[in-house]
Protein backbone atom coordinates (compact mmCIF):
# COMPACT_ATOMS: atom_id res chain seq x y z
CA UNK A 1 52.73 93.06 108.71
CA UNK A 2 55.27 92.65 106.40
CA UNK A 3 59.05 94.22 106.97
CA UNK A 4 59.78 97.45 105.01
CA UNK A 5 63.28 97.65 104.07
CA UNK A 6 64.89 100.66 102.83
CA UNK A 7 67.41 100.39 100.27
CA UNK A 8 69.25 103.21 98.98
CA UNK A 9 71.01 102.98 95.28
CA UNK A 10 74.10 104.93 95.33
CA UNK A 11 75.01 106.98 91.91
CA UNK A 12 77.92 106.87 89.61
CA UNK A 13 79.72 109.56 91.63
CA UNK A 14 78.35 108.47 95.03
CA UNK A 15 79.70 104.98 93.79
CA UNK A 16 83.62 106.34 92.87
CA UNK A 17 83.57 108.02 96.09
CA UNK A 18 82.98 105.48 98.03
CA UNK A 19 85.43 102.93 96.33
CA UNK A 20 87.93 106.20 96.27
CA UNK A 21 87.20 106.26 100.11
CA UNK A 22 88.21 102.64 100.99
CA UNK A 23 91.35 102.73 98.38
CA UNK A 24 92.75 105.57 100.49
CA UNK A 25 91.57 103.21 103.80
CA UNK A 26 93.27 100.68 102.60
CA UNK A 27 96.37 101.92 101.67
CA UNK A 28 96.68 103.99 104.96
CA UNK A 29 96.03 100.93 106.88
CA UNK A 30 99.05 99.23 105.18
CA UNK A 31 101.19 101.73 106.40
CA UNK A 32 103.00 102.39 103.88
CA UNK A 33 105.71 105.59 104.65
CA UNK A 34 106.42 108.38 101.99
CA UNK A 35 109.94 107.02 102.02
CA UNK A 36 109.06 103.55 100.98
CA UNK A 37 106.75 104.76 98.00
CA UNK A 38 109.89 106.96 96.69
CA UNK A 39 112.44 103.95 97.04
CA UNK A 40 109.78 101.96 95.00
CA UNK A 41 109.31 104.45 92.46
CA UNK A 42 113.33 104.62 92.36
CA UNK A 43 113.64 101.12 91.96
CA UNK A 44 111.36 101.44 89.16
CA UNK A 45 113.32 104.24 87.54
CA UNK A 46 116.28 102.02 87.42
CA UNK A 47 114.61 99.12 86.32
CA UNK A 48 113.98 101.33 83.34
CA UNK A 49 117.25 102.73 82.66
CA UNK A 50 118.95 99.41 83.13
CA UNK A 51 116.32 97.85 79.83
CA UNK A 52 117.09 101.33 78.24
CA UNK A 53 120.85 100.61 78.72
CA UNK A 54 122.95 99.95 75.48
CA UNK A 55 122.80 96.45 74.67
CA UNK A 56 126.14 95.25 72.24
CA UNK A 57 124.59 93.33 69.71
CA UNK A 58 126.45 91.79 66.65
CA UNK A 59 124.07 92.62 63.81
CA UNK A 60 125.07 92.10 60.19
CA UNK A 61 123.68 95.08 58.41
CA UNK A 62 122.23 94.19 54.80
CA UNK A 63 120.04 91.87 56.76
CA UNK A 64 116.01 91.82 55.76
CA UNK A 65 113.87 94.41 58.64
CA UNK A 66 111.51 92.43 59.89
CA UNK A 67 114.60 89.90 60.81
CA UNK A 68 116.31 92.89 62.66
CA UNK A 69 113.54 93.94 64.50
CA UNK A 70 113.17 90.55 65.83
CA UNK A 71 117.17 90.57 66.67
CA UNK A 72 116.65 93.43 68.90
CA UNK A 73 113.82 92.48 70.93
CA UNK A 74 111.07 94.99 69.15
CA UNK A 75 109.24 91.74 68.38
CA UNK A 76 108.66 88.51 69.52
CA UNK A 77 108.69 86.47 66.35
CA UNK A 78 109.43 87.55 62.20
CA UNK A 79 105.69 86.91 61.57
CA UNK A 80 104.69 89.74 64.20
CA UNK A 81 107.25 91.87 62.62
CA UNK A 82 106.40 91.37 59.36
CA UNK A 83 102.60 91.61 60.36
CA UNK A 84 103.55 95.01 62.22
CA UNK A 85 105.21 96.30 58.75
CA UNK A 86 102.31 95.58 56.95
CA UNK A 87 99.90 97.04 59.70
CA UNK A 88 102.19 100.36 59.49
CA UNK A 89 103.91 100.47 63.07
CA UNK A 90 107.14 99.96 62.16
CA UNK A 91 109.49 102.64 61.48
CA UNK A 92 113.21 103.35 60.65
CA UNK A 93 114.88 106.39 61.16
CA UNK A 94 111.46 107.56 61.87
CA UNK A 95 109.97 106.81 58.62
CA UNK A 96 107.59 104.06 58.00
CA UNK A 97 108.94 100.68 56.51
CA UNK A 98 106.57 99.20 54.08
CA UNK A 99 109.04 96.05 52.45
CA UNK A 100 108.96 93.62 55.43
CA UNK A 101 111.82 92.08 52.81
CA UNK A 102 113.65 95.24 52.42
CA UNK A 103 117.38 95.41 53.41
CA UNK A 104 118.76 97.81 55.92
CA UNK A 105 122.41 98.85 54.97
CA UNK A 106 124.99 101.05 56.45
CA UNK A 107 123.88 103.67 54.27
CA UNK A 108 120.44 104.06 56.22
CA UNK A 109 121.94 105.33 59.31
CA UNK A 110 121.92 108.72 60.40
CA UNK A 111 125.02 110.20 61.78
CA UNK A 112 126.31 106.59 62.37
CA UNK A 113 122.81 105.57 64.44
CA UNK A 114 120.29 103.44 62.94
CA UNK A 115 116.62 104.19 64.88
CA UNK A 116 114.37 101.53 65.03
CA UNK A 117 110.96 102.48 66.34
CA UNK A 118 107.61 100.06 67.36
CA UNK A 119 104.91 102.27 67.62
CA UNK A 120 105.58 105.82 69.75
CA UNK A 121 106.99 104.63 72.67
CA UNK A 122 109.34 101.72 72.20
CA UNK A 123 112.86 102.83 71.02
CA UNK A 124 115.96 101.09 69.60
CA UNK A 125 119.03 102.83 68.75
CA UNK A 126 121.88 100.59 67.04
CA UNK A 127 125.13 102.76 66.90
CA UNK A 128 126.66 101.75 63.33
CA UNK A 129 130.36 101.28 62.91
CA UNK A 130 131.69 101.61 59.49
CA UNK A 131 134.53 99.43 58.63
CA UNK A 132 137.69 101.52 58.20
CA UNK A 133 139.18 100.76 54.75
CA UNK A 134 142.79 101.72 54.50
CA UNK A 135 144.13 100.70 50.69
């Protein structure tokens, strides 16, 4: 007589569960305190505010945009900025920038900050200072 073996498929949900189940195993096992996972998440936080910090940069306004957004780290290279201008997810001042050639001048800024912007979440502010002019 031949063996009968009984195998039982496990659903979508039955599935999650179960890998839910052995994440929470797994991560008890470690054991991992409360106070640990804060100071991580703290460390994290900083990490954050420290690439968030203002960065001094010598930037010669009247300069092309796609070359400034590369200057300040929004892009790796000019052809992904210029690519990104073209595609639309570049903005200034919150409004899009269509002239990957265009110049950005002194004039642009908004109360003396400039606002340069890759997509929704990736932010640089350039605070502009005007050359005082005493004749």
């Amino acid at each position: 007589m031949g063996t009968v073996v009984n195998v039982n498929l496990l659903t979508k949900e039955e599935l999650k569960e179960y890998r839910a189940a052995n994440y929470l195993i797994s991560v008890l096992e470690s054991k991992i305190t409360y106070r640990e996972i804060q100071q991580w998440k703290k460390e994290q936080e900083e990490k954050e505010k420290a690439e968030q910090k203002d960065t001094q940069l010598e930037v010669q306004l009247g300069v092309e945009a796609y070359k400034l957004f590369k200057e300040v780290g929004l892009c790796a290279s000019h052809n992904e900025a210029k690519r990104l201008i073209k595609q639309g997810g570049l903005y200034l001042n919150g409004k899009k920038i269509i002239d990957p050639y265009g110049k950005i001048k002194t004039e642009d800024a908004i109360d003396d900050i400039l606002k340069l912007q890759r997509g929704k979440k990736r932010i640089f502010t350039i605070n502009v200072k005007k050359p005082n002019i005493n004749i």
